[in-house]
Protein backbone atom coordinates (compact mmCIF):
# COMPACT_ATOMS: atom_id res chain seq x y z
CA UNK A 1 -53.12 75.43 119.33
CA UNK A 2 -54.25 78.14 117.39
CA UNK A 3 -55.45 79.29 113.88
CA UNK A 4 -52.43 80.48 111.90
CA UNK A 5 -52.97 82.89 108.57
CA UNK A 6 -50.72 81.47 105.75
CA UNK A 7 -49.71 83.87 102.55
CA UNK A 8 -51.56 82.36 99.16
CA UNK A 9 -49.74 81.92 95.77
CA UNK A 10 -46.02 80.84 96.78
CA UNK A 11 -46.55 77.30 97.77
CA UNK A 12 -50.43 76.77 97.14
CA UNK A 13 -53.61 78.44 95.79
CA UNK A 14 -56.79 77.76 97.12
CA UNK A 15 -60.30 77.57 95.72
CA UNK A 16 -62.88 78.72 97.60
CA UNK A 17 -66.51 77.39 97.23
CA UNK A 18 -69.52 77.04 99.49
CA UNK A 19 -69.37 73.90 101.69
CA UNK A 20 -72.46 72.03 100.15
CA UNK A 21 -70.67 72.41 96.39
CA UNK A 22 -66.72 71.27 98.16
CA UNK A 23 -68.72 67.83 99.75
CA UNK A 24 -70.14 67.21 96.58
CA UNK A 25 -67.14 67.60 94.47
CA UNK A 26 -65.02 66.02 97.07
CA UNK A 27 -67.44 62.90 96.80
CA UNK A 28 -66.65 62.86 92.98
CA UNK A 29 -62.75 63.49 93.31
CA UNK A 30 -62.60 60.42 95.98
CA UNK A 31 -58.83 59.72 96.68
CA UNK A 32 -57.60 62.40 94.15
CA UNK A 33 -58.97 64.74 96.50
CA UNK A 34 -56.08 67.08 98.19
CA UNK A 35 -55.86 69.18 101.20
CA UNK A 36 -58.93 71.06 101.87
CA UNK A 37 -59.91 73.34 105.02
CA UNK A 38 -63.25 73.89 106.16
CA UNK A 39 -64.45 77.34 107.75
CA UNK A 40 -67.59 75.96 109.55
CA UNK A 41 -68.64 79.88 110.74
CA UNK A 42 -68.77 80.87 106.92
CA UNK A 43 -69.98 77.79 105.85
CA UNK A 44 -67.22 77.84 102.91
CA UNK A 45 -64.64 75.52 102.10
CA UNK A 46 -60.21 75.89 100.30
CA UNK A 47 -59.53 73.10 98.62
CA UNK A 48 -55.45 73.73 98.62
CA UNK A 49 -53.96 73.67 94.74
CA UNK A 50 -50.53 73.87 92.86
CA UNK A 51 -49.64 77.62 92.68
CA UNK A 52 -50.44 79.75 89.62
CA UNK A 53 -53.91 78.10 89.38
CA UNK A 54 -55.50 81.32 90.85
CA UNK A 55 -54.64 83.24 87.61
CA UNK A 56 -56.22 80.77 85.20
CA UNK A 57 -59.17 79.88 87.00
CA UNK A 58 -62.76 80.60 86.50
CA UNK A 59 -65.59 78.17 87.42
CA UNK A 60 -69.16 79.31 88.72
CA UNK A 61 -69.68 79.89 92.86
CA UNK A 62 -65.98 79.28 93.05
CA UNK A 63 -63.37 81.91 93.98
CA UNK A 64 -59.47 81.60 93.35
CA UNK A 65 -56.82 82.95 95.91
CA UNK A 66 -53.28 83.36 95.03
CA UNK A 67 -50.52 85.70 95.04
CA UNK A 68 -51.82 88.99 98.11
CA UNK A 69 -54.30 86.69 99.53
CA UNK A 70 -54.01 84.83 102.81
CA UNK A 71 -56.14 81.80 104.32
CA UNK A 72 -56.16 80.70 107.86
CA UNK A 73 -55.02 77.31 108.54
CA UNK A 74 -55.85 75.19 111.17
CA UNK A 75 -53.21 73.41 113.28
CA UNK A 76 -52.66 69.82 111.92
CA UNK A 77 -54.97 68.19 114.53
CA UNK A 78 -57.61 70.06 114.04
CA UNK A 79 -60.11 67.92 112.21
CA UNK A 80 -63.66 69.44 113.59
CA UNK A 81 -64.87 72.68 114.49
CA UNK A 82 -64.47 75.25 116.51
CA UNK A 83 -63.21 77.46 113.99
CA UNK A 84 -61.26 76.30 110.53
CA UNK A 85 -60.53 72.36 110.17
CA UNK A 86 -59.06 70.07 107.83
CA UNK A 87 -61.17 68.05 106.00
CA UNK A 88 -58.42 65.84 104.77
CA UNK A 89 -55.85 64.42 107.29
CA UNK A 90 -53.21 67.53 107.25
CA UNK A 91 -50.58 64.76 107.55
CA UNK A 92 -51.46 63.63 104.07
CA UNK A 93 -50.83 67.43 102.86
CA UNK A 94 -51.21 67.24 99.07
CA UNK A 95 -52.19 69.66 96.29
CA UNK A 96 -55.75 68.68 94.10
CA UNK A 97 -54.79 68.65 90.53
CA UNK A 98 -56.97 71.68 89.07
CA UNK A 99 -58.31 70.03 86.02
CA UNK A 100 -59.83 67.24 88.38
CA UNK A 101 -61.30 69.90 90.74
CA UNK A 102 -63.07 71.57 88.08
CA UNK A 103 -64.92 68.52 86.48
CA UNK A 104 -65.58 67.13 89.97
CA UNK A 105 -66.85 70.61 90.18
CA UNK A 106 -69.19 70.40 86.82
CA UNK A 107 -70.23 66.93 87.92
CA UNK A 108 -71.29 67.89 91.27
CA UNK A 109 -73.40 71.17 89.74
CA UNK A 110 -75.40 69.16 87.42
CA UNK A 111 -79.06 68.14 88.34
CA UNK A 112 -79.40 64.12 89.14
CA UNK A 113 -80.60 62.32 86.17
């Protein structure tokens, strides 16, 4: 099975981050975490969101795709390298809810106390 590229921004956007900043925030989000693909080679991670979230996004080391972007995505078994994986079971294909992202996002940014 191979790697198929999807068109963003009709039934998802995705959130691009580096992989060490998606763990963290993944970590924080816990079950409310969504769909998320990992892209091992580029050390980068999507975390998969409702569409329209591209156009009102804008958190630090994070990059929105919607509408003229595309994202490769893995076949459904695919759940380690090589090449894109899921993170998340692609059976249990759900959207993250964008406000959550983001403050799992400013959680997982901020220094230990």
């Amino acid at each position: 099975m191979t790697t198929t590229i999807n068109a963003v921004g009709t039934d998802w956007d995705a959130i691009r981050m580096p992989r060490y900043l998606g763990l963290a925030a993944a970590e924080h989000l816990g079950d409310a975490l969504g769909s998320v693909i990992v892209e091992p080679g580029e050390r980068r991670m999507y975390v998969l969101v409702p569409p329209g979230t591209a156009g009102q996004w804008a958190v630090p080391d994070t990059h929105a795709l919607g509408e003229d972007c595309y994202l490769p995505l893995p076949p459904a078994s695919r759940s380690e390298p090589p090449g894109p994986y899921w993170l998340t079971p692609a059976y249990r294909w759900k959207l993250t809810d964008p406000d959550d992202l983001r403050s799992a996002l400013t959680a997982a940014s901020q220094p230990p106390l």
